[in-house]
C-alpha atoms as a PDB file:
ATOM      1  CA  UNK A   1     -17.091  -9.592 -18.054  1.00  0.00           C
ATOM      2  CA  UNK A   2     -18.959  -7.030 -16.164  1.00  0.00           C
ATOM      3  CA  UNK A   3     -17.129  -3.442 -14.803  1.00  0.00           C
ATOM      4  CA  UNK A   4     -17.570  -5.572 -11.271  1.00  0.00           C
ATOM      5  CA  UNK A   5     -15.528  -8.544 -12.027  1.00  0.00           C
ATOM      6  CA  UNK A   6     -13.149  -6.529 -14.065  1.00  0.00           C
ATOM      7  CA  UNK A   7     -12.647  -4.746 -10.448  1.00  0.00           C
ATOM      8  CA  UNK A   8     -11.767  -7.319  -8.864  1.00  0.00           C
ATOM      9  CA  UNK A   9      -9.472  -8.960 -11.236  1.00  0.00           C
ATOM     10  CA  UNK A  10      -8.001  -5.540 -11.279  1.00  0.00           C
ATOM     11  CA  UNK A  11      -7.417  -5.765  -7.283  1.00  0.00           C
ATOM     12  CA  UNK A  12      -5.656  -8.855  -7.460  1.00  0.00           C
ATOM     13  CA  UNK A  13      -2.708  -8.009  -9.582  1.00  0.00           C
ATOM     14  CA  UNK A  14       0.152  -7.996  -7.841  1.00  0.00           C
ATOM     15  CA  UNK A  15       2.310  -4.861  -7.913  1.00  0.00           C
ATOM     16  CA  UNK A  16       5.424  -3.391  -8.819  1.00  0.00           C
ATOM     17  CA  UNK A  17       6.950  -0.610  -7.963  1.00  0.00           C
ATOM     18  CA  UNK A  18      10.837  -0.838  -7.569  1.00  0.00           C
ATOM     19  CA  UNK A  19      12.051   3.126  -7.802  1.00  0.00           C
ATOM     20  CA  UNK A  20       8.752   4.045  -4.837  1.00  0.00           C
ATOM     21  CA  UNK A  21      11.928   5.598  -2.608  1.00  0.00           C
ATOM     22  CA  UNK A  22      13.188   7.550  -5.534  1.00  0.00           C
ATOM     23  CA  UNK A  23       9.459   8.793  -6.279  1.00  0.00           C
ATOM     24  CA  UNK A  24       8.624   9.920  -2.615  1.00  0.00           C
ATOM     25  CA  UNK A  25      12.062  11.568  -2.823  1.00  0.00           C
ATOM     26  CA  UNK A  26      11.068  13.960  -5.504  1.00  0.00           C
ATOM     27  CA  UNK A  27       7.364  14.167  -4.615  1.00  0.00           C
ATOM     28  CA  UNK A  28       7.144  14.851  -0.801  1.00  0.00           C
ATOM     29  CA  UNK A  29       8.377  16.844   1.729  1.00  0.00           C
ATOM     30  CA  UNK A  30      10.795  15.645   4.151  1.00  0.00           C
ATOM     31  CA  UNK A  31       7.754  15.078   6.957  1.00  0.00           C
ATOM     32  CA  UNK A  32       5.699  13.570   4.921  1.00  0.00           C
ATOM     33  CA  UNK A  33       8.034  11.257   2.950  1.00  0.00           C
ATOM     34  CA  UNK A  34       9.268   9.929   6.003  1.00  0.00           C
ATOM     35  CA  UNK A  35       5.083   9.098   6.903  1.00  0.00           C
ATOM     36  CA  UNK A  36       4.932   7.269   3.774  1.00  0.00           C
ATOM     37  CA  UNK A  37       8.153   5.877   3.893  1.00  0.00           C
ATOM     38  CA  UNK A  38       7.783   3.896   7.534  1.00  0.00           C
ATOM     39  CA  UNK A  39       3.975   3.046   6.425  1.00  0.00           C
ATOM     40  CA  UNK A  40       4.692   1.531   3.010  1.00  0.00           C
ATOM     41  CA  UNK A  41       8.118  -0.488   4.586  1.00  0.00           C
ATOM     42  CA  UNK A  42       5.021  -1.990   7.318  1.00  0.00           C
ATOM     43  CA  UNK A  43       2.802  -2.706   4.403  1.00  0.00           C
ATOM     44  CA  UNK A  44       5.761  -4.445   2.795  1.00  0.00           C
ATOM     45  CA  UNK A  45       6.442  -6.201   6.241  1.00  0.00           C
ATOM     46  CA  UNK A  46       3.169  -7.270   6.868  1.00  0.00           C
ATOM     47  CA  UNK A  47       3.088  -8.816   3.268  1.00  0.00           C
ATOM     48  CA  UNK A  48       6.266 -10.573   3.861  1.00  0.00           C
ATOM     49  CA  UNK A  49       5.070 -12.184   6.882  1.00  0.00           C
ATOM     50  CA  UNK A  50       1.723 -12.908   5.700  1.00  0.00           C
ATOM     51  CA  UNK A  51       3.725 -15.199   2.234  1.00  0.00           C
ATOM     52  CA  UNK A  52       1.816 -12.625  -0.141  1.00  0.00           C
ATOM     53  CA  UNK A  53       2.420 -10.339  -3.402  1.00  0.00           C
ATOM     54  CA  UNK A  54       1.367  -6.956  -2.503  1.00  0.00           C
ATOM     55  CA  UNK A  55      -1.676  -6.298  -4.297  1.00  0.00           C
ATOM     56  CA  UNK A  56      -4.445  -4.094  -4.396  1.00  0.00           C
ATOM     57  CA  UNK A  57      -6.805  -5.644  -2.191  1.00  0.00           C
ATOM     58  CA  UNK A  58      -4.525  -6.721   0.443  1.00  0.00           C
ATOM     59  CA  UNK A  59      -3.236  -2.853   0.400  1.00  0.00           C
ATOM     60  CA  UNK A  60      -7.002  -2.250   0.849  1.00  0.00           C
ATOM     61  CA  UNK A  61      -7.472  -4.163   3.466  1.00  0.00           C
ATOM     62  CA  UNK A  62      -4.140  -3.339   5.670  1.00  0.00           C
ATOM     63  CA  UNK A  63      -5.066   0.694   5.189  1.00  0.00           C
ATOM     64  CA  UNK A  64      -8.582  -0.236   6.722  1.00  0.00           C
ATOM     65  CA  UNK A  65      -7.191  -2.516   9.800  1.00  0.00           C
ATOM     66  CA  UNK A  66      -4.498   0.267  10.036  1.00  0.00           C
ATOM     67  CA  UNK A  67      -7.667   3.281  10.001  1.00  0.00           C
ATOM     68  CA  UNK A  68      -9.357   1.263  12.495  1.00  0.00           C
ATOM     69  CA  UNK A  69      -6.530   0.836  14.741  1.00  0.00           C
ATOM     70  CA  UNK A  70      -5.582   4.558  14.140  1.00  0.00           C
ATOM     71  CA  UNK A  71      -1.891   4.169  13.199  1.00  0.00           C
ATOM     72  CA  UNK A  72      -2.345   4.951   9.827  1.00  0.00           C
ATOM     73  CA  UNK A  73      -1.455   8.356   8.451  1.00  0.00           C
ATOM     74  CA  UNK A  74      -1.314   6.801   4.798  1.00  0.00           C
ATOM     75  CA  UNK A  75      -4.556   6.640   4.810  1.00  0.00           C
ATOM     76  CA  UNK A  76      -6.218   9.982   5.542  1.00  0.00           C
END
């Protein structure tokens, strides 16, 4: 398997991250927690709505509809 392939196997693992409120909590300042906070619960939404595991590339492709519709602080 080339380093290519392995990328994109890589990109379609679903993830897992149950404590993410606990980790923003402790990582972030209020401001900026609450940024990350409203943009991951609309990634989560948008997964949810969509019947899909959030992975890697569908995180990569929300953040770049979300850059190109300028709504996304996440991003940046």
């Amino acid at each position: 398997m080339n380093s290519n392939q392995a990328g994109q196997n890589r990109d379609k693992l679903i993830l897992c991250f149950p404590n993410w409120t606990a980790a923003l909590a402790a990582a972030l300042e209020p401001a900026a927690k609450e940024r990350y906070r409203r943009e991951i619960l609309a990634f989560l939404h948008h997964c949810k709505i969509h019947h899909a595991g959030a992975s890697i590339i569908l995180a990569k492709a929300y953040l770049s509809v979300a850059e190109t519709q300028g709504r996304s602080g996440a991003a940046a």
